[in-house]
C-alpha atoms as a PDB file:
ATOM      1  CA  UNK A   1     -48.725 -20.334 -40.080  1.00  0.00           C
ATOM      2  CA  UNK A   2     -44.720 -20.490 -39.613  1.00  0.00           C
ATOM      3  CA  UNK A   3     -44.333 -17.334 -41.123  1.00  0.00           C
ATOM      4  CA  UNK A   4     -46.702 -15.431 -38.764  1.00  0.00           C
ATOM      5  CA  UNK A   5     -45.230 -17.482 -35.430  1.00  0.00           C
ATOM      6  CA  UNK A   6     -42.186 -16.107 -36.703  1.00  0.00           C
ATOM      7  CA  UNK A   7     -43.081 -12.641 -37.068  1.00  0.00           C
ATOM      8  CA  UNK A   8     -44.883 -12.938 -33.827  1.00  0.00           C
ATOM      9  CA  UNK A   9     -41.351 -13.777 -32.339  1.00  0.00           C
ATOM     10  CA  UNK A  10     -39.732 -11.739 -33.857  1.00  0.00           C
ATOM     11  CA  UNK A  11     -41.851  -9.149 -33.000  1.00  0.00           C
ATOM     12  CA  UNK A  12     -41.683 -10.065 -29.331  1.00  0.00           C
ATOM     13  CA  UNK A  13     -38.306 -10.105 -29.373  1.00  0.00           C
ATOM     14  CA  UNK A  14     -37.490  -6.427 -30.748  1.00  0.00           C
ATOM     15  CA  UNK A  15     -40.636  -5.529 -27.882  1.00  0.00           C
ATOM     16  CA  UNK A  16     -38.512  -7.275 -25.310  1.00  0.00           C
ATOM     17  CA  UNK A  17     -35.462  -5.510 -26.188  1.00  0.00           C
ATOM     18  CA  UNK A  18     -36.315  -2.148 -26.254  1.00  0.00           C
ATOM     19  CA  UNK A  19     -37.975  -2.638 -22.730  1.00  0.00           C
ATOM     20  CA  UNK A  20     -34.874  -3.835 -21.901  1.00  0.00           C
ATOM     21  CA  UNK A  21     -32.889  -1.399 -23.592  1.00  0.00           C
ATOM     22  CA  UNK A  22     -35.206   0.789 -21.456  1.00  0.00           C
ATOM     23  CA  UNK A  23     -34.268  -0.460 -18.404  1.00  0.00           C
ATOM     24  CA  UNK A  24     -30.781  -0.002 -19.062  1.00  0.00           C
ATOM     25  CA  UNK A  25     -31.294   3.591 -19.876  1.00  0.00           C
ATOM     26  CA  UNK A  26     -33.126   3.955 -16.885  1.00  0.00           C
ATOM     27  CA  UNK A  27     -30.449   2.268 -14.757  1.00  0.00           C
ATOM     28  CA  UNK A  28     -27.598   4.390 -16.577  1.00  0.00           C
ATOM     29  CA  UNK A  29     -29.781   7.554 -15.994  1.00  0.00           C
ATOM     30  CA  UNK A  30     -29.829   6.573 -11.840  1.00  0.00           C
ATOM     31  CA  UNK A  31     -26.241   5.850 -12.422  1.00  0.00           C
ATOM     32  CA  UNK A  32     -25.927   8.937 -13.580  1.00  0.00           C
ATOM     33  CA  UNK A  33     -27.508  10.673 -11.009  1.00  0.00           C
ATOM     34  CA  UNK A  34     -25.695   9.041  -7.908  1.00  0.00           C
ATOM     35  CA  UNK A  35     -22.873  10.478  -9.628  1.00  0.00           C
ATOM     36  CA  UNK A  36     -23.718  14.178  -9.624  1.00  0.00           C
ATOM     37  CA  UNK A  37     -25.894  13.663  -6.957  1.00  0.00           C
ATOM     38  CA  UNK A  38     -22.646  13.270  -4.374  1.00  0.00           C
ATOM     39  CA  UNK A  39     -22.724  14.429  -1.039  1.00  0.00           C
ATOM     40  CA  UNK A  40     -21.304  17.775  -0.052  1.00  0.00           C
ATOM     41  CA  UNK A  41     -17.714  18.294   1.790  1.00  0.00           C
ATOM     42  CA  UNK A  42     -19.788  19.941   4.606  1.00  0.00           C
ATOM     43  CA  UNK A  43     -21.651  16.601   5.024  1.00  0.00           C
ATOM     44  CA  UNK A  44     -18.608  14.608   6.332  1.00  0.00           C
ATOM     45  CA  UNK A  45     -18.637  13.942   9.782  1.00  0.00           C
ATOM     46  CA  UNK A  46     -16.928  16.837  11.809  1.00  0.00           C
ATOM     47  CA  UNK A  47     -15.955  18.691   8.902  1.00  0.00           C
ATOM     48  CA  UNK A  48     -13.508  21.579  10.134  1.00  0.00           C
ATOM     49  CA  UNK A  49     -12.453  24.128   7.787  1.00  0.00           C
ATOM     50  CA  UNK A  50      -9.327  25.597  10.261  1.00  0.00           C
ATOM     51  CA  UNK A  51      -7.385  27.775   7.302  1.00  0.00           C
ATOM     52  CA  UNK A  52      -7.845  28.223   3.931  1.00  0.00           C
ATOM     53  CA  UNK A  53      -4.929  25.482   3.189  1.00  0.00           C
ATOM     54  CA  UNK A  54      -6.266  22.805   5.785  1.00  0.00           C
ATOM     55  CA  UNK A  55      -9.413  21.198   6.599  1.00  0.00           C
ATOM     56  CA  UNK A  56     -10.654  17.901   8.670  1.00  0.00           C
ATOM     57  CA  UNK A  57     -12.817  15.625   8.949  1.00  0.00           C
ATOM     58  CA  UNK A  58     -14.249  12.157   9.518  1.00  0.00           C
ATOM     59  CA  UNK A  59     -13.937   9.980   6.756  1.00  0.00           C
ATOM     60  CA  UNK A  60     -14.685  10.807   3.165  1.00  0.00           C
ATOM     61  CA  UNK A  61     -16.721   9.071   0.540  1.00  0.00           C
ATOM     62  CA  UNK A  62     -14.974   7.223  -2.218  1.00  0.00           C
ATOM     63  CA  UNK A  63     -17.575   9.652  -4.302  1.00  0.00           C
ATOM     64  CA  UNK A  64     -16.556  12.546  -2.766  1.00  0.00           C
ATOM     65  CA  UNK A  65     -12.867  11.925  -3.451  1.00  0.00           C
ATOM     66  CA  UNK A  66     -13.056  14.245  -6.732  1.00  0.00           C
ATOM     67  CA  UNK A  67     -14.730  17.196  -4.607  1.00  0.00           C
ATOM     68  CA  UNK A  68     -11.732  17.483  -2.645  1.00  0.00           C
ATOM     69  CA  UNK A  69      -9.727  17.559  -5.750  1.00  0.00           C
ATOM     70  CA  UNK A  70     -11.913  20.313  -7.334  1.00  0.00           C
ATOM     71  CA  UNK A  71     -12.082  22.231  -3.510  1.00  0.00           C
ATOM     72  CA  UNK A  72      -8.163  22.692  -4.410  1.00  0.00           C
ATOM     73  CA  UNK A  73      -6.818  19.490  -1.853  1.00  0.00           C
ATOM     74  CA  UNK A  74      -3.795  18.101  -3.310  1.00  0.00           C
ATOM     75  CA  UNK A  75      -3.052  15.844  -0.506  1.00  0.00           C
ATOM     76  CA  UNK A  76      -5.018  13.451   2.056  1.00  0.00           C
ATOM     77  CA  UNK A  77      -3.748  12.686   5.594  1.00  0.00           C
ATOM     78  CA  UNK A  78      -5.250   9.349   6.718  1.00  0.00           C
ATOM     79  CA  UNK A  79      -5.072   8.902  10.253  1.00  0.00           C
ATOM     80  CA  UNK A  80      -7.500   5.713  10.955  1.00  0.00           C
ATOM     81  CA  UNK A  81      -6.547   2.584  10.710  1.00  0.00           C
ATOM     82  CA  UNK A  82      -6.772   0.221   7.849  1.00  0.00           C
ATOM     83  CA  UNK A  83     -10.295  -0.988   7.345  1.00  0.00           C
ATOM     84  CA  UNK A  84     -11.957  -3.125   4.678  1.00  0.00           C
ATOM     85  CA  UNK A  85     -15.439  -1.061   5.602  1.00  0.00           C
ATOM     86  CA  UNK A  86     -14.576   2.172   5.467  1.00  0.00           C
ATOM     87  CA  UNK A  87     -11.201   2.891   4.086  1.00  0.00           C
ATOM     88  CA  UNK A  88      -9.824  -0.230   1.418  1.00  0.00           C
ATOM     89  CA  UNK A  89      -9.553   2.002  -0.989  1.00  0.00           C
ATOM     90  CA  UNK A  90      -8.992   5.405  -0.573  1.00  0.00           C
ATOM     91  CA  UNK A  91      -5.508   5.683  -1.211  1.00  0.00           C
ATOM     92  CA  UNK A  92      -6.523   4.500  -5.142  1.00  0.00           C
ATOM     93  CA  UNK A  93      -9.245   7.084  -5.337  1.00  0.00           C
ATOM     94  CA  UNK A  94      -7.168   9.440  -4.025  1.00  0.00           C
ATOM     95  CA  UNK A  95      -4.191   9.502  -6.308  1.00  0.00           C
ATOM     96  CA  UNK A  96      -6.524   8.065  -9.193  1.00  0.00           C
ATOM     97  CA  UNK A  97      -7.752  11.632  -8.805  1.00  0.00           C
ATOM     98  CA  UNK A  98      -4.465  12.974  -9.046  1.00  0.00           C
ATOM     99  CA  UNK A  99      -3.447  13.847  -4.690  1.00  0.00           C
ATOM    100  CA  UNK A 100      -1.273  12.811  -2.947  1.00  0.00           C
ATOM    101  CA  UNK A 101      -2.040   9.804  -0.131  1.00  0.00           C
ATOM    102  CA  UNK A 102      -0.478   9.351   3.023  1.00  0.00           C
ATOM    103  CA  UNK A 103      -2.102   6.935   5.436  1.00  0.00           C
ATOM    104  CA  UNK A 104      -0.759   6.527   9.571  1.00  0.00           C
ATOM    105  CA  UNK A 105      -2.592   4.495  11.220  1.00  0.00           C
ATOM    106  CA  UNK A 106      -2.972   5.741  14.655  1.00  0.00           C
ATOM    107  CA  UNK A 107      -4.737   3.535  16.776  1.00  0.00           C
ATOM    108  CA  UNK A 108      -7.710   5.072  18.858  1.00  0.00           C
ATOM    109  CA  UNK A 109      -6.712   2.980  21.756  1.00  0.00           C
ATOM    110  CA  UNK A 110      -2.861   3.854  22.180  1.00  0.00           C
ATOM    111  CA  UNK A 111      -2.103   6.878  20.328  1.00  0.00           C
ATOM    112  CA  UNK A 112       1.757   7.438  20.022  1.00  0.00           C
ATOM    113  CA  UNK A 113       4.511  10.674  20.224  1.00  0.00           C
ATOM    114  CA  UNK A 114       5.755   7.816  17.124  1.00  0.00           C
ATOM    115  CA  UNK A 115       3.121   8.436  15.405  1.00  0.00           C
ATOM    116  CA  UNK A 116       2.710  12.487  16.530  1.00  0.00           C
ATOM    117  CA  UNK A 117       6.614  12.463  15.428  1.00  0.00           C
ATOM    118  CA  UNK A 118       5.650  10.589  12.221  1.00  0.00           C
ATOM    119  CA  UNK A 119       2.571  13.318  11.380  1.00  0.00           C
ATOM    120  CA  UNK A 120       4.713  16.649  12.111  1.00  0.00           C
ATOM    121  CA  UNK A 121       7.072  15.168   9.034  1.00  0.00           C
ATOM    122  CA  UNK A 122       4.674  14.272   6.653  1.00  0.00           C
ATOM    123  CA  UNK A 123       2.904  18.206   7.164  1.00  0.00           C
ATOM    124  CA  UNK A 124       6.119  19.638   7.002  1.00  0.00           C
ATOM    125  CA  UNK A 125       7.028  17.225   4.136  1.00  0.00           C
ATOM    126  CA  UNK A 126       3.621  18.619   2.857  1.00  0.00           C
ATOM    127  CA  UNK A 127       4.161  22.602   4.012  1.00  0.00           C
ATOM    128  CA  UNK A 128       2.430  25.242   1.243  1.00  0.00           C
ATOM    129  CA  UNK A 129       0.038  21.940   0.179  1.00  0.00           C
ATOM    130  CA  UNK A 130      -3.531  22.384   0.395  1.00  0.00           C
ATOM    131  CA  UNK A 131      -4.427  19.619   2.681  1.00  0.00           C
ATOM    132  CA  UNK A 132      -7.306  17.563   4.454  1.00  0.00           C
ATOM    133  CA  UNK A 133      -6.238  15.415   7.033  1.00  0.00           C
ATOM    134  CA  UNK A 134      -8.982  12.684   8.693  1.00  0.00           C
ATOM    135  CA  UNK A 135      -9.634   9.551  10.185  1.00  0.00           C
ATOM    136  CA  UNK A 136     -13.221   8.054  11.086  1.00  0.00           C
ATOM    137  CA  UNK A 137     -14.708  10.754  12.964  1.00  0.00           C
ATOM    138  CA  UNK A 138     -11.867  13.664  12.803  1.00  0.00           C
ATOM    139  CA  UNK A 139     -10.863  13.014  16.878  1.00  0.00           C
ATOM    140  CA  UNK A 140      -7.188  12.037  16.007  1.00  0.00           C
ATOM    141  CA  UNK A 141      -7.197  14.061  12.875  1.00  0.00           C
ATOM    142  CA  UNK A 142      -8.443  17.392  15.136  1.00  0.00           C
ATOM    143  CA  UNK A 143      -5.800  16.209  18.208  1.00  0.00           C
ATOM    144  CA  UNK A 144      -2.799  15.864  15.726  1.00  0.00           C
ATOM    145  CA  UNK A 145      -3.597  18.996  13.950  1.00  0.00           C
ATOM    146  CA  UNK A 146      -4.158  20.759  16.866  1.00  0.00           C
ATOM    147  CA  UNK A 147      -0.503  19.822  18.420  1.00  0.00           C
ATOM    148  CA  UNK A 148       1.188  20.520  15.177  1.00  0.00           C
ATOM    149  CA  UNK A 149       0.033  24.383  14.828  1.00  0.00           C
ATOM    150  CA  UNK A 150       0.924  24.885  18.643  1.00  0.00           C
ATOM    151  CA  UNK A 151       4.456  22.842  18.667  1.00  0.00           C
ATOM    152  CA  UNK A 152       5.744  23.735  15.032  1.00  0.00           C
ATOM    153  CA  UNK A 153       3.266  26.439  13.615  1.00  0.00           C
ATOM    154  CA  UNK A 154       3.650  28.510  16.788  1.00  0.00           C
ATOM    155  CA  UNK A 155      -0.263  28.831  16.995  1.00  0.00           C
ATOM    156  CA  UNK A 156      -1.476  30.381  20.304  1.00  0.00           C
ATOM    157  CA  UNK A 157      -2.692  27.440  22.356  1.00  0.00           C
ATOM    158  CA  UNK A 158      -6.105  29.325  23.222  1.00  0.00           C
ATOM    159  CA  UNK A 159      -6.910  29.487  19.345  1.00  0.00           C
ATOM    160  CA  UNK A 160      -5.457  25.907  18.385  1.00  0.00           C
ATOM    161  CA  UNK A 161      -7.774  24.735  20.978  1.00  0.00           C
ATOM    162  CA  UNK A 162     -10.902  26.354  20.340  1.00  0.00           C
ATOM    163  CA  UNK A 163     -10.548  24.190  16.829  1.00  0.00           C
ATOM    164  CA  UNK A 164      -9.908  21.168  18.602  1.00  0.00           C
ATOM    165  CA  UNK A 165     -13.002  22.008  20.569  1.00  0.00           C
ATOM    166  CA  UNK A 166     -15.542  22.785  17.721  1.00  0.00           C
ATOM    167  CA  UNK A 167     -14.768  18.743  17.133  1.00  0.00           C
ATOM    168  CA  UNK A 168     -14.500  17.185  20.794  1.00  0.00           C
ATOM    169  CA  UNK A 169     -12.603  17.453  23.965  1.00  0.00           C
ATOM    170  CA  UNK A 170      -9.826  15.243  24.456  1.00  0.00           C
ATOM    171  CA  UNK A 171     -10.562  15.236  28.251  1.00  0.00           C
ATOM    172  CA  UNK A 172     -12.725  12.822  28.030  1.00  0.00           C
ATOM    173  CA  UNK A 173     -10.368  10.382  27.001  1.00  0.00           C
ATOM    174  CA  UNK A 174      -7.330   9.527  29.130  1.00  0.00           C
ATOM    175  CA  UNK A 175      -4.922   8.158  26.526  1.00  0.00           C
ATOM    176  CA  UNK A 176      -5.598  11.342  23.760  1.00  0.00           C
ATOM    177  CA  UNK A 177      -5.479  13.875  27.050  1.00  0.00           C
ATOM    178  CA  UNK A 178      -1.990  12.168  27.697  1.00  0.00           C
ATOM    179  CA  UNK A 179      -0.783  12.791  24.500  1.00  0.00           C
ATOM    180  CA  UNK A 180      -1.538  15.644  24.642  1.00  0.00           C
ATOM    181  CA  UNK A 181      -0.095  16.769  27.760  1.00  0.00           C
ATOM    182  CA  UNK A 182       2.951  14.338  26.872  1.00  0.00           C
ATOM    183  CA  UNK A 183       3.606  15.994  23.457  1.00  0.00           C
ATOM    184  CA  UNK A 184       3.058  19.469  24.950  1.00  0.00           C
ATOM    185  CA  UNK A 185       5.958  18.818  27.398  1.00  0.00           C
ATOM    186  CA  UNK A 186       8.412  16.771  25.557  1.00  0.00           C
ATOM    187  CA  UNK A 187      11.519  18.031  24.586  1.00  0.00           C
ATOM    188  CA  UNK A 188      11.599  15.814  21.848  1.00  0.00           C
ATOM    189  CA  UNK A 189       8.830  18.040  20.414  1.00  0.00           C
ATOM    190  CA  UNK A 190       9.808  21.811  21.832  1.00  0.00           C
ATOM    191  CA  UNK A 191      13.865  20.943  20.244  1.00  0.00           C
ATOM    192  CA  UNK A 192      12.741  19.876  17.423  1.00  0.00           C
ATOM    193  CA  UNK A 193      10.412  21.986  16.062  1.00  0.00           C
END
């Protein structure tokens, strides 16, 4: 009788384990597939494609970190602020993945020629990079990109602006249509650049 409670248990217990071992398998398989199953560029809030060496967006998905590394990006432009929820760590998945990181944190609320001084170095810093520059929805991303091809690229305002407007209008918000109007007028700006 010992002998066949034993073979019983042991029997059991190689059952057990392979439906566990299953499970694993199974879980490793999902695993799998969240991997390859990442979602597109394109799916990124206010994705803007403006040239083939720059495109925008809202913020990007830790998963979708190596898409803009196979899409040819070989640096990020951060322009949100720090965030535990939707930011902590991009700058590790971004140079994990072999880019370059650069994070200014603009805030929404009080957006800064500082910082718009700040940006206009790090792109020319950057010039002849592939880039995509964001920040949580692409507003201060498109605003900032938009100033920079006017004031240093020597974009045509008209065509600058219909990219800025395929995102959002600035108009509706007193302190980015200040910048705006600020940074178009400032000498600091029309000197330098």
């Amino acid at each position: 009788m010992n002998q066949f409670l034993t073979r019983t248990l042991f029997a059991s217990l190689f059952v057990l384990a392979g439906s566990q071992g299953s499970a694993l398998a199974q879980e490793s398989t999902s695993g799998d597939a969240r991997v390859t199953d990442v979602a597109p560029l394109d799916s990124i809030r206010n994705y803007h494609h403006i040239s083939a060496d720059l495109m925008t967006g809202g913020q990007v998905g830790y998963d979708q970190v190596p898409l803009l590394k196979s899409e040819g990006i070989q640096t990020v432009i951060n322009l949100a602020t720090a965030s535990e929820e939707y930011n902590a760590m991009e700058g590790f998945h971004v140079t994990s993945a072999g880019m370059t990181y650069v994070q200014i944190p603009v805030v929404w609320s009080e957006p800064s020629l500082d910082d718009l001084d700040q940006f206009f170095e790090v792109m020319k810093a950057n010039d002849g990079r592939k880039l995509f520059v964001h920040c949580i929805a692409n507003m201060r991303a498109s605003a900032f990109i938009y100033l920079y091809r006017v004031l240093v690229d020597g974009v045509d305002e008209s065509d600058a602006l219909e990219d800025l407007h395929a995102v959002w209008n600035p108009v509706e918000y007193e302190q980015w249509q200040q910048l705006i109007d600020d940074a178009l007028a400032s000498p600091r700006f029309l000197e330098k650049n």
